[in-house]
PDB file of N, CA and C in Angstrom:
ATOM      1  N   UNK A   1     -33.523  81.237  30.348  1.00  0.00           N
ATOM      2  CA  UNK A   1     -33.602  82.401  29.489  1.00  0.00           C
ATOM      3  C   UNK A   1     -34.637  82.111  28.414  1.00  0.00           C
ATOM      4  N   UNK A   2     -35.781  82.871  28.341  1.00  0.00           N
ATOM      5  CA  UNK A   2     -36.607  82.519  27.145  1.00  0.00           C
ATOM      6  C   UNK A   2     -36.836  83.075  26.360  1.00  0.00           C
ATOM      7  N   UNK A   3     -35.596  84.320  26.062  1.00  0.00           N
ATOM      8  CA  UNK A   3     -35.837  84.852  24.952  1.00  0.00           C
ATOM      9  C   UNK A   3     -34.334  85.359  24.595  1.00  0.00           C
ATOM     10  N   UNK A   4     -33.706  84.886  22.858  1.00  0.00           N
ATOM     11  CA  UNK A   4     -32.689  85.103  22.771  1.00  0.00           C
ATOM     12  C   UNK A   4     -32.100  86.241  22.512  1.00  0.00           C
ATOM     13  N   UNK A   5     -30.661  86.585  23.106  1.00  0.00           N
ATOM     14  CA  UNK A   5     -29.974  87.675  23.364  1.00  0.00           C
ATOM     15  C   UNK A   5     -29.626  88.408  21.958  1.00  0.00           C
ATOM     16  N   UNK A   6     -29.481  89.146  21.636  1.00  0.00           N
ATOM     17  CA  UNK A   6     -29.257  89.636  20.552  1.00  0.00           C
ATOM     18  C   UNK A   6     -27.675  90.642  20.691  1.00  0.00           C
ATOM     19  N   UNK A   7     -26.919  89.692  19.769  1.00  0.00           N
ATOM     20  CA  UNK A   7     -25.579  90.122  19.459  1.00  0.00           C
ATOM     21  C   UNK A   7     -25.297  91.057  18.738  1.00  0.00           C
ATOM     22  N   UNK A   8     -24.241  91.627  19.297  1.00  0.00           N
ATOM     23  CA  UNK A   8     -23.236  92.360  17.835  1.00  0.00           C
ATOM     24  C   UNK A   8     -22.339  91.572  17.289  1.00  0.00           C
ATOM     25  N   UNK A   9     -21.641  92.090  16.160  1.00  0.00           N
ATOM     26  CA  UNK A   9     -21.031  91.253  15.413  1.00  0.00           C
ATOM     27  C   UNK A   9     -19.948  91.080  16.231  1.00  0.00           C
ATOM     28  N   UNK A  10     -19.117  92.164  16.885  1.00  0.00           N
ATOM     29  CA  UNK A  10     -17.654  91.524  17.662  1.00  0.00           C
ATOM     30  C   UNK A  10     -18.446  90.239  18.624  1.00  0.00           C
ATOM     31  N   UNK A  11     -19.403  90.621  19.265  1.00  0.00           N
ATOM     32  CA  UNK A  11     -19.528  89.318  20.284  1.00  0.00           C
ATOM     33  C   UNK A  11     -20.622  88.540  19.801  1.00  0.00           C
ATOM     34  N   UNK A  12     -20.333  88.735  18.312  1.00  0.00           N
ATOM     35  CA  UNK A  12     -21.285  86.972  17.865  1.00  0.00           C
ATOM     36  C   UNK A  12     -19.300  86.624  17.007  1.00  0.00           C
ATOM     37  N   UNK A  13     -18.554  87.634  17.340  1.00  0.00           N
ATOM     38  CA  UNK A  13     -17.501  86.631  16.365  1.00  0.00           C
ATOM     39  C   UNK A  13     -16.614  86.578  17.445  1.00  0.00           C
ATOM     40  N   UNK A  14     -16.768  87.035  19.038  1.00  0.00           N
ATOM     41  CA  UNK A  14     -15.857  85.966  19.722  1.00  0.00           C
ATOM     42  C   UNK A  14     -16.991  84.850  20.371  1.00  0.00           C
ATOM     43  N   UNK A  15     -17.907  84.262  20.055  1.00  0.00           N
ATOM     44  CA  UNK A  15     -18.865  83.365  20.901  1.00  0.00           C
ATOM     45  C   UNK A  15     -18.420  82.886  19.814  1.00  0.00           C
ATOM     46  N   UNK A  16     -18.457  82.482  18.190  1.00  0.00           N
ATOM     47  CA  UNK A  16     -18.235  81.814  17.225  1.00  0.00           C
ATOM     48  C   UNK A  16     -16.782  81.454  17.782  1.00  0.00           C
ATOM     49  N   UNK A  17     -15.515  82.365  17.836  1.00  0.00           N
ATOM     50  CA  UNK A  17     -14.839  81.932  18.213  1.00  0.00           C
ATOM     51  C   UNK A  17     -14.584  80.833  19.623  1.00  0.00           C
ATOM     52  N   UNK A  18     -15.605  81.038  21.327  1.00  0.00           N
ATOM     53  CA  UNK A  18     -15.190  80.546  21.597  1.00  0.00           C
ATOM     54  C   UNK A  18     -15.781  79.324  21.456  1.00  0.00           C
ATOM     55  N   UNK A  19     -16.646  78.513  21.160  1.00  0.00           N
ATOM     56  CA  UNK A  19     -17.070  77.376  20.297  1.00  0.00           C
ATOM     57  C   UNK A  19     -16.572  76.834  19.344  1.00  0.00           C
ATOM     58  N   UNK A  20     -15.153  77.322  18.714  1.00  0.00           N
ATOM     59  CA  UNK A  20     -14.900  76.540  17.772  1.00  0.00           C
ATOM     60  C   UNK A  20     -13.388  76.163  18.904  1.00  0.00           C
ATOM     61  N   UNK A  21     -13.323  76.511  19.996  1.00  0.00           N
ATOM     62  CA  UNK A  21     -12.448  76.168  20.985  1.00  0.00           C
ATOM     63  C   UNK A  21     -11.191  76.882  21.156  1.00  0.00           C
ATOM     64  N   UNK A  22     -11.320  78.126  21.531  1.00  0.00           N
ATOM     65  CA  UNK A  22     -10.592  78.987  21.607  1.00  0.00           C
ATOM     66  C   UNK A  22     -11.443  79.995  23.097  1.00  0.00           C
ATOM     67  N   UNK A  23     -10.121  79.579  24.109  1.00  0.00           N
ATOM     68  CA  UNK A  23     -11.311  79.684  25.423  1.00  0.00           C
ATOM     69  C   UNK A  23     -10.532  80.884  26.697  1.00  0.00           C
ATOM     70  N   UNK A  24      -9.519  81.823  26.147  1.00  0.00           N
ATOM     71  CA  UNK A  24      -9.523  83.169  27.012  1.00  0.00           C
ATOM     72  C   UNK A  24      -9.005  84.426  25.931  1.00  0.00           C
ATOM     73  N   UNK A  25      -8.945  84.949  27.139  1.00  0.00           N
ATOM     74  CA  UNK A  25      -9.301  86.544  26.417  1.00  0.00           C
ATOM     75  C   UNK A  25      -8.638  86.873  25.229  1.00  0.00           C
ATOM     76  N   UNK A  26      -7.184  86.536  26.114  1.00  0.00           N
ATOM     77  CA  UNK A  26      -6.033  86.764  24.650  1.00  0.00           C
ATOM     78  C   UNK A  26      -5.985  86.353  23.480  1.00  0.00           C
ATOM     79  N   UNK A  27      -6.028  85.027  23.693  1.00  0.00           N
ATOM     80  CA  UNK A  27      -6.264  83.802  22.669  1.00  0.00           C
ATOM     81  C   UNK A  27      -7.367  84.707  21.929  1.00  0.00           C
ATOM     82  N   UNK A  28      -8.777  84.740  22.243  1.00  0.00           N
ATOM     83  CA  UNK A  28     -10.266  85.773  21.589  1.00  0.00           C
ATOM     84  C   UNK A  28      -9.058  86.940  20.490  1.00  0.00           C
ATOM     85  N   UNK A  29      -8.133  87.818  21.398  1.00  0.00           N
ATOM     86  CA  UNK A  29      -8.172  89.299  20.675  1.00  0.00           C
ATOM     87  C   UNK A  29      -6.868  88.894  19.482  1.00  0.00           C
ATOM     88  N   UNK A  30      -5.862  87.766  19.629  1.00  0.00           N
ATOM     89  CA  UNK A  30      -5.161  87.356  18.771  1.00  0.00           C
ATOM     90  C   UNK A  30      -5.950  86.787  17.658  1.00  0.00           C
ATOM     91  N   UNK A  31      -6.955  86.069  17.813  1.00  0.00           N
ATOM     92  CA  UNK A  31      -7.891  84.988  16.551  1.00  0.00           C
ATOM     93  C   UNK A  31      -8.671  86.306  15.992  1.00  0.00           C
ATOM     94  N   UNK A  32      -9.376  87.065  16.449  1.00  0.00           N
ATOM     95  CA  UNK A  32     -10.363  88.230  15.981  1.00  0.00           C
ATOM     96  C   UNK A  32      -9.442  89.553  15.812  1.00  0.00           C
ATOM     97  N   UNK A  33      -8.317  89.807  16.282  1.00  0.00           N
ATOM     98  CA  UNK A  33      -8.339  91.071  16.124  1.00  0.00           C
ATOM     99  C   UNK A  33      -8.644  92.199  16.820  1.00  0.00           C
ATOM    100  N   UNK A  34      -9.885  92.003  17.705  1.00  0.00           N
ATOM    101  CA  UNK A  34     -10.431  92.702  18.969  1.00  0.00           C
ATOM    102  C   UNK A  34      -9.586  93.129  19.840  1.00  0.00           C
ATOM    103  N   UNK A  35      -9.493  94.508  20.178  1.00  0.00           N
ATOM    104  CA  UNK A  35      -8.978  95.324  21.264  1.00  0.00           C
ATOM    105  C   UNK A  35      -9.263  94.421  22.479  1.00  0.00           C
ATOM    106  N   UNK A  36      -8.603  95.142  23.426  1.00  0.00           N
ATOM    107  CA  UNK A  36      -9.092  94.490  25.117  1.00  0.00           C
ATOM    108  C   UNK A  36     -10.236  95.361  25.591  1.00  0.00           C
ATOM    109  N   UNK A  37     -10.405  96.707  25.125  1.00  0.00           N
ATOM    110  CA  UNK A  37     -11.445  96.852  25.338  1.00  0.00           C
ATOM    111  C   UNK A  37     -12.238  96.756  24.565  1.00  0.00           C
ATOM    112  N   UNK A  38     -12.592  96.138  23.710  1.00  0.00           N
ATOM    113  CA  UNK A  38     -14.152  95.724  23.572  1.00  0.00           C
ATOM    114  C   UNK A  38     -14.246  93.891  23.694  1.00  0.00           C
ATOM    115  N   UNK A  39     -12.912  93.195  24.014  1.00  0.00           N
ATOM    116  CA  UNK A  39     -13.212  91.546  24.686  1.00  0.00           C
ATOM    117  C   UNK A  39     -13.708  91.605  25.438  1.00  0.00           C
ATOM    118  N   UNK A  40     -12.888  92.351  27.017  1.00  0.00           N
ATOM    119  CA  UNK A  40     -13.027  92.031  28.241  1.00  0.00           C
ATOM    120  C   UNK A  40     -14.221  92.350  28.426  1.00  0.00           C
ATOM    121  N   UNK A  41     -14.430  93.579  28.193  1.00  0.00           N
ATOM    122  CA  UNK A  41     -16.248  93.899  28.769  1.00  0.00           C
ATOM    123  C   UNK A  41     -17.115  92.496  28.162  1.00  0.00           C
ATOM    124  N   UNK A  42     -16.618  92.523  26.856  1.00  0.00           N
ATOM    125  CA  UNK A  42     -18.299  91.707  25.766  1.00  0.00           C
ATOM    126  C   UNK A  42     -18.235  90.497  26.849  1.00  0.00           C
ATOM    127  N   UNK A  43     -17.006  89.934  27.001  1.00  0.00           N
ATOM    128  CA  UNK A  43     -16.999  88.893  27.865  1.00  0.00           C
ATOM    129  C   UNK A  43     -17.927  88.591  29.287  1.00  0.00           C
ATOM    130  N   UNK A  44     -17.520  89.889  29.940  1.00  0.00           N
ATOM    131  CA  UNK A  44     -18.377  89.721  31.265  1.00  0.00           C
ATOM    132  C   UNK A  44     -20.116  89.943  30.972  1.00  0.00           C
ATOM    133  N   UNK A  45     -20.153  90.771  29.575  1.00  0.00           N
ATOM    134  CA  UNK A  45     -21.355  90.631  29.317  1.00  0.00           C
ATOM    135  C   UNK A  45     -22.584  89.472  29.093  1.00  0.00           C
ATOM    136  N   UNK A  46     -21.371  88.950  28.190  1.00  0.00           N
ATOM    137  CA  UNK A  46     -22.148  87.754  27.482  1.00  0.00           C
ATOM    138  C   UNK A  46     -22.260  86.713  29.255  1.00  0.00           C
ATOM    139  N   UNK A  47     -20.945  86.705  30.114  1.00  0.00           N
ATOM    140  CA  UNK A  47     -20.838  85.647  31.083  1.00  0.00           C
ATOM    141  C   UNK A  47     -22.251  86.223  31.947  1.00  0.00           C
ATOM    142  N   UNK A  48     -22.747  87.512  31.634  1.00  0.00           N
ATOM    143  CA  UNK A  48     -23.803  87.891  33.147  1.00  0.00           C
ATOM    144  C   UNK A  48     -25.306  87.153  32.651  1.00  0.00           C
ATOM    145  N   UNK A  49     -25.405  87.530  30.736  1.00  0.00           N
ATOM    146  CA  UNK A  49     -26.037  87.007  29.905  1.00  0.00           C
ATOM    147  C   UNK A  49     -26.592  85.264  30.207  1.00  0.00           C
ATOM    148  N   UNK A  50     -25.856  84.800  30.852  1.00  0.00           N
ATOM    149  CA  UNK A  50     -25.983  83.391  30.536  1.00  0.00           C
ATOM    150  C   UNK A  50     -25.090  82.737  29.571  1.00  0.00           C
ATOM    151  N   UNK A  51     -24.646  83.346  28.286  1.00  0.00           N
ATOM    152  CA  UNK A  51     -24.369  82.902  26.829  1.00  0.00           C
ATOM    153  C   UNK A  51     -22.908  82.018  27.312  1.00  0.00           C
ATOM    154  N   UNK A  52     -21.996  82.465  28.041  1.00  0.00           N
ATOM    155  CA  UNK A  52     -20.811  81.531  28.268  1.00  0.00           C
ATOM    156  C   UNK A  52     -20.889  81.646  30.006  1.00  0.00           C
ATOM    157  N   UNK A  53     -20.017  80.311  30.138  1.00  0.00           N
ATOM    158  CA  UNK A  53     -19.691  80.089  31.415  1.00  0.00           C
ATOM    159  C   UNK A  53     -18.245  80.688  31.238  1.00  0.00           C
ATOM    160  N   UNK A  54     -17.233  80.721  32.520  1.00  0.00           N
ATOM    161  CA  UNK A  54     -16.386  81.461  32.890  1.00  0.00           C
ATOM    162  C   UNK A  54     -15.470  80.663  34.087  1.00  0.00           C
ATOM    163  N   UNK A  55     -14.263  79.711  34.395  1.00  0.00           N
ATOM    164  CA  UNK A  55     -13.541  79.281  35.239  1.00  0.00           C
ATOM    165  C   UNK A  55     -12.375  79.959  35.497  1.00  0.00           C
ATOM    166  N   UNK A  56     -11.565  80.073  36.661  1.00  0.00           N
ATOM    167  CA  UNK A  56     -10.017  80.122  36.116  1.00  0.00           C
ATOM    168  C   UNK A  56      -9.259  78.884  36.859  1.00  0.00           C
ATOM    169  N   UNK A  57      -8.219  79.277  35.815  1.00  0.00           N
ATOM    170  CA  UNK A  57      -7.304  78.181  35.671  1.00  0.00           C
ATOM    171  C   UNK A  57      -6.474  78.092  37.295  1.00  0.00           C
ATOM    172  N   UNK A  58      -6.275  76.905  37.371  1.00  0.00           N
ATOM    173  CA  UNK A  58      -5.116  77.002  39.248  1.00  0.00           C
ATOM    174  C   UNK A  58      -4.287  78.038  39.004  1.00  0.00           C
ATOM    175  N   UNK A  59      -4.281  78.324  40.173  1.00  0.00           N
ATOM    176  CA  UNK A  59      -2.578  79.458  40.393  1.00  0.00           C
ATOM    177  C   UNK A  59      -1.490  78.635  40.003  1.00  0.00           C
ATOM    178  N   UNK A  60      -1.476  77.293  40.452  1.00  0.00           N
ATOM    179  CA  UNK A  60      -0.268  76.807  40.494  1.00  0.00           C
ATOM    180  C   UNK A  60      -0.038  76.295  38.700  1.00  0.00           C
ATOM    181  N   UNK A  61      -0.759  76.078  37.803  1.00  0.00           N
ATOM    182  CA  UNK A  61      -0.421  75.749  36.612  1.00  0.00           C
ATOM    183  C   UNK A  61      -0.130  77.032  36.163  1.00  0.00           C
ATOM    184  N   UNK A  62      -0.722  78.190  36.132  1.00  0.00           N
ATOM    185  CA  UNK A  62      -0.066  79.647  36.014  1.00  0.00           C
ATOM    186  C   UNK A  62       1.281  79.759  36.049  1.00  0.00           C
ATOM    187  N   UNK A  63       1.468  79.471  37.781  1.00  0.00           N
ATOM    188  CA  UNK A  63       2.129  79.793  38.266  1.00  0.00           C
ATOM    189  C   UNK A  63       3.900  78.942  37.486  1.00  0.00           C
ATOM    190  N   UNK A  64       3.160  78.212  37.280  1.00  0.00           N
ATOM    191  CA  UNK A  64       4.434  76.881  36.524  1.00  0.00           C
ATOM    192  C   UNK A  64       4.721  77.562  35.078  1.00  0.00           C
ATOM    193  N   UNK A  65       3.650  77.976  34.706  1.00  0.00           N
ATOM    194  CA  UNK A  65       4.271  78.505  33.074  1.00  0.00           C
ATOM    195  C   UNK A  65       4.295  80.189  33.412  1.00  0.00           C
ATOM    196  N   UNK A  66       5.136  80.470  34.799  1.00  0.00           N
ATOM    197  CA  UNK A  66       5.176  81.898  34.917  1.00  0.00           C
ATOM    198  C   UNK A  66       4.233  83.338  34.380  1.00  0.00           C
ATOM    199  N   UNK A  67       3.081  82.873  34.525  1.00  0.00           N
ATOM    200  CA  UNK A  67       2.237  83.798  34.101  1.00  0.00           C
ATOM    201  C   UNK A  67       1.084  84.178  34.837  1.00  0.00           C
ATOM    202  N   UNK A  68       0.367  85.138  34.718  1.00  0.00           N
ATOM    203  CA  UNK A  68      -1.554  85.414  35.600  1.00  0.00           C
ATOM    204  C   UNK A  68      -1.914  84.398  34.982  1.00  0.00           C
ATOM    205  N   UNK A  69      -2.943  83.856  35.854  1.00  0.00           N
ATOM    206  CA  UNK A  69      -3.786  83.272  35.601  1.00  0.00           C
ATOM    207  C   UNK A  69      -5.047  83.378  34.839  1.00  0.00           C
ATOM    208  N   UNK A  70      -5.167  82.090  33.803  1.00  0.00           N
ATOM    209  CA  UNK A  70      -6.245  82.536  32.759  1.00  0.00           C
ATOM    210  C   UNK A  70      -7.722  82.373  33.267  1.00  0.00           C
ATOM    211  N   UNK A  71      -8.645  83.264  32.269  1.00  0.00           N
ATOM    212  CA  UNK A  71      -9.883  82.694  33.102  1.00  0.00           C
ATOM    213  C   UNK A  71     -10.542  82.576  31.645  1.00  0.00           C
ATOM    214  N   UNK A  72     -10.862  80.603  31.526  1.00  0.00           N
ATOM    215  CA  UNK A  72     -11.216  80.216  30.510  1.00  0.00           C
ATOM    216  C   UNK A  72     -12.763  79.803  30.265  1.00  0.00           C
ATOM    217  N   UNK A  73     -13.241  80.529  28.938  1.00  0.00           N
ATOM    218  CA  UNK A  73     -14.783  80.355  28.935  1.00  0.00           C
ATOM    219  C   UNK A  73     -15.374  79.255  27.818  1.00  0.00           C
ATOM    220  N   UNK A  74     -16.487  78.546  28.124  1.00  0.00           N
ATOM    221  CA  UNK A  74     -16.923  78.175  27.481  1.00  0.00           C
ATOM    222  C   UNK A  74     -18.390  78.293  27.079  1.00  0.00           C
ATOM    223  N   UNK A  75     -18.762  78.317  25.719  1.00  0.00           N
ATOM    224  CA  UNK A  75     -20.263  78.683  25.123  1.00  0.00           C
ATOM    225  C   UNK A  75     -21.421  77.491  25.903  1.00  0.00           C
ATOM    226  N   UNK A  76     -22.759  78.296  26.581  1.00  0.00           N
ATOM    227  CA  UNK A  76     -23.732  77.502  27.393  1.00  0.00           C
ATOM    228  C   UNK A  76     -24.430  77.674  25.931  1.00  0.00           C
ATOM    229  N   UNK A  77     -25.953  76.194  26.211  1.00  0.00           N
ATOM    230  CA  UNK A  77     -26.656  76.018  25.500  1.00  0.00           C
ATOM    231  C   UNK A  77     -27.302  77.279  25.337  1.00  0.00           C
ATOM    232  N   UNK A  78     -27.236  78.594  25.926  1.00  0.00           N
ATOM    233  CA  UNK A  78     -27.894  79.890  25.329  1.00  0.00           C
ATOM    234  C   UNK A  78     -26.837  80.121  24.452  1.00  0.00           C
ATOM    235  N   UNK A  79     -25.938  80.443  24.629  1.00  0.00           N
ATOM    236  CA  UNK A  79     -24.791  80.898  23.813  1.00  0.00           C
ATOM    237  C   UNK A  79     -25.133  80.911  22.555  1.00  0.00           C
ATOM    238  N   UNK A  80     -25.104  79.166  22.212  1.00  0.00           N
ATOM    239  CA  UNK A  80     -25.041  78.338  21.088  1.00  0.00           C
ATOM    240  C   UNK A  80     -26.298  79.201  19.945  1.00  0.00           C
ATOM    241  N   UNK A  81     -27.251  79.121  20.727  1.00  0.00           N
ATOM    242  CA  UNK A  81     -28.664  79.395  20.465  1.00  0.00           C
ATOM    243  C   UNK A  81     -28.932  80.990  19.710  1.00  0.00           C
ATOM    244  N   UNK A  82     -28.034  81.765  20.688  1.00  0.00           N
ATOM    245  CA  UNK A  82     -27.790  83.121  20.475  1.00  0.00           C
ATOM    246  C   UNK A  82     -26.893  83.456  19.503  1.00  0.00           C
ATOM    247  N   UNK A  83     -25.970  81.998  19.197  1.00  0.00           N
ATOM    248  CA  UNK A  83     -25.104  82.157  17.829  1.00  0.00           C
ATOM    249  C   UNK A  83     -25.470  82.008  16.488  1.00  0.00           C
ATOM    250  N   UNK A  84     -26.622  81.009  16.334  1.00  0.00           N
ATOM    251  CA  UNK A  84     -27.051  80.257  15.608  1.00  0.00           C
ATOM    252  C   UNK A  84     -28.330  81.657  15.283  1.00  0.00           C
ATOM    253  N   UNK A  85     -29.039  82.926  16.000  1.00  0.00           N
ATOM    254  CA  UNK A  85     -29.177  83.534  15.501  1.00  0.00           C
ATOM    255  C   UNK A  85     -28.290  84.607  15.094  1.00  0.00           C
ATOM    256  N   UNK A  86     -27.696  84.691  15.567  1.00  0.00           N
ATOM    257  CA  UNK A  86     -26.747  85.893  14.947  1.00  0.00           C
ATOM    258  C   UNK A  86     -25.988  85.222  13.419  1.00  0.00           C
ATOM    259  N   UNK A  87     -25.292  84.231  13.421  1.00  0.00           N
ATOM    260  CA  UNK A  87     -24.893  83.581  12.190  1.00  0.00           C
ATOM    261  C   UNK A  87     -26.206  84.133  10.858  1.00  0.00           C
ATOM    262  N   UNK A  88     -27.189  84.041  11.361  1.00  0.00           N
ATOM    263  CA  UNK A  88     -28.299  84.605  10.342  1.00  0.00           C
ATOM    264  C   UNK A  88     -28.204  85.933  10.351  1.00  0.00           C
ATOM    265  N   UNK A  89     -28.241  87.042  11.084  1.00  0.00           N
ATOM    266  CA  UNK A  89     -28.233  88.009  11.115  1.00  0.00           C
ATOM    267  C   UNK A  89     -26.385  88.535  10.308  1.00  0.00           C
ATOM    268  N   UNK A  90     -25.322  87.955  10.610  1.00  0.00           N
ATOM    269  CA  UNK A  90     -24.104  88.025  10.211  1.00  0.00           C
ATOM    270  C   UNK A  90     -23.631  87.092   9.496  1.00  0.00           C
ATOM    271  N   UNK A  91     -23.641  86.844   8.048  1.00  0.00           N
ATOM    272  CA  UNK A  91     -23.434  85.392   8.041  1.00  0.00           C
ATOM    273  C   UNK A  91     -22.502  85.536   7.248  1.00  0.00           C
ATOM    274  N   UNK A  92     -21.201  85.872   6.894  1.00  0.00           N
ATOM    275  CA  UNK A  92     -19.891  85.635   7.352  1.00  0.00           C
ATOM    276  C   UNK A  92     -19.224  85.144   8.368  1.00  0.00           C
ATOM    277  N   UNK A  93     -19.978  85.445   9.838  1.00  0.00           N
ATOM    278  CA  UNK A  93     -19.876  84.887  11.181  1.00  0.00           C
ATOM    279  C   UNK A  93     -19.823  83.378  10.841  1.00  0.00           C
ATOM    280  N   UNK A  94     -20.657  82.934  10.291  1.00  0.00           N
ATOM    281  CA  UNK A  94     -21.055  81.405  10.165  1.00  0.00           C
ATOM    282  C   UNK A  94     -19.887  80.592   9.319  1.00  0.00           C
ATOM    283  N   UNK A  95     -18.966  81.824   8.217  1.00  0.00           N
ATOM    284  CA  UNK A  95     -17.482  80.690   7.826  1.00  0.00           C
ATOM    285  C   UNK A  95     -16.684  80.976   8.686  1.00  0.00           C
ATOM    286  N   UNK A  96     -16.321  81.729   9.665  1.00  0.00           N
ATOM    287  CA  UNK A  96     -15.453  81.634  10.865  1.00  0.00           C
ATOM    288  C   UNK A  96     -15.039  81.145  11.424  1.00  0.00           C
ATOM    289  N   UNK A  97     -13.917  80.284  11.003  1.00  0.00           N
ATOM    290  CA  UNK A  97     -13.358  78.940  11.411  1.00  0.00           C
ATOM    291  C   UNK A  97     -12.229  79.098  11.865  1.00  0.00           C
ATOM    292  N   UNK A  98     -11.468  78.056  12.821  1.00  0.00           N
ATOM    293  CA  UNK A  98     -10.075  78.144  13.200  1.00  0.00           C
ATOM    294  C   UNK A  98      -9.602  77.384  13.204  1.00  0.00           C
ATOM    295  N   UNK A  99      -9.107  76.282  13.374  1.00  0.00           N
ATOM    296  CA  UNK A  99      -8.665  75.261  14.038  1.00  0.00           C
ATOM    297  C   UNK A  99      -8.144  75.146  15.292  1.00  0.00           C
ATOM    298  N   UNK A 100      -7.985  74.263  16.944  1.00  0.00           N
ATOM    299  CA  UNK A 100      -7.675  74.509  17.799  1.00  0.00           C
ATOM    300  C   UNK A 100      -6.319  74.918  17.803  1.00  0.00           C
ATOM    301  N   UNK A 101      -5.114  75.302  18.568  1.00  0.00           N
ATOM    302  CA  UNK A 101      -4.065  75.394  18.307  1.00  0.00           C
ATOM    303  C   UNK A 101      -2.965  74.289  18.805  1.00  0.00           C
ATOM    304  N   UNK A 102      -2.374  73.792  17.909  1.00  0.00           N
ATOM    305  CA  UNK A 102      -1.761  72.478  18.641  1.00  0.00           C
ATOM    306  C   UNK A 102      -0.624  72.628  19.333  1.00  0.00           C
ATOM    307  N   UNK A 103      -0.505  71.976  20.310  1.00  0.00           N
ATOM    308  CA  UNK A 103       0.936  72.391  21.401  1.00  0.00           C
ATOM    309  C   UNK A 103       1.566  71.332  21.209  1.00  0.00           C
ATOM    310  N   UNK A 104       3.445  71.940  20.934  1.00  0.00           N
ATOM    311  CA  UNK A 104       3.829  71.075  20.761  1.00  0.00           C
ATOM    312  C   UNK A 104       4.104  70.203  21.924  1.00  0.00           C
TER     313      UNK A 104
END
């Protein structure tokens, strides 16, 4: 990609989010606030983008904590790049912090 993507603020503040390690959808609309519709799309956007990669989790670990299966993303070196301008363009984006969430 040689030229960077240019964000909005919801999807420069779930890419902030998922870089500070916060890595599916739900998890995204609980930390931000964000509807499902405007995650899920920004998501497949940003994933067609280049900006995050995209796995899912086994059926069978799902399947063990009785639930669908997650599909967990993480920020690519565009991402980062595409954050680091938007943080300028939004820069409240840039104190957007979380901490991971600890299990007990």
């Amino acid at each position: 990609m040689s030229e960077t993507v240019r964000l909005s603020h919801s999807a420069a503040l779930m890419l902030k989010t998922l870089k500070e390690g916060h890595g599916y959808g739900f998890d995204i609309m609980n930390i931000t606030g964000l509807p499902s519709g405007t995650v899920y799309p920004a998501l497949r956007r940003m994933e067609n983008d280049g900006l995050i990669d995209g796995t899912w989790e086994s059926e069978q670990k799902a399947q063990k904590e009785d639930r669908p299966a997650r599909r967990y993303y993480k920020v690519t070196a565009a991402g980062k790049l595409a954050l680091v301008e938007a943080e300028k363009k939004y820069p409240l984006i840039a104190q957007f912090a979380r901490p991971k969430a600890v299990k007990a």
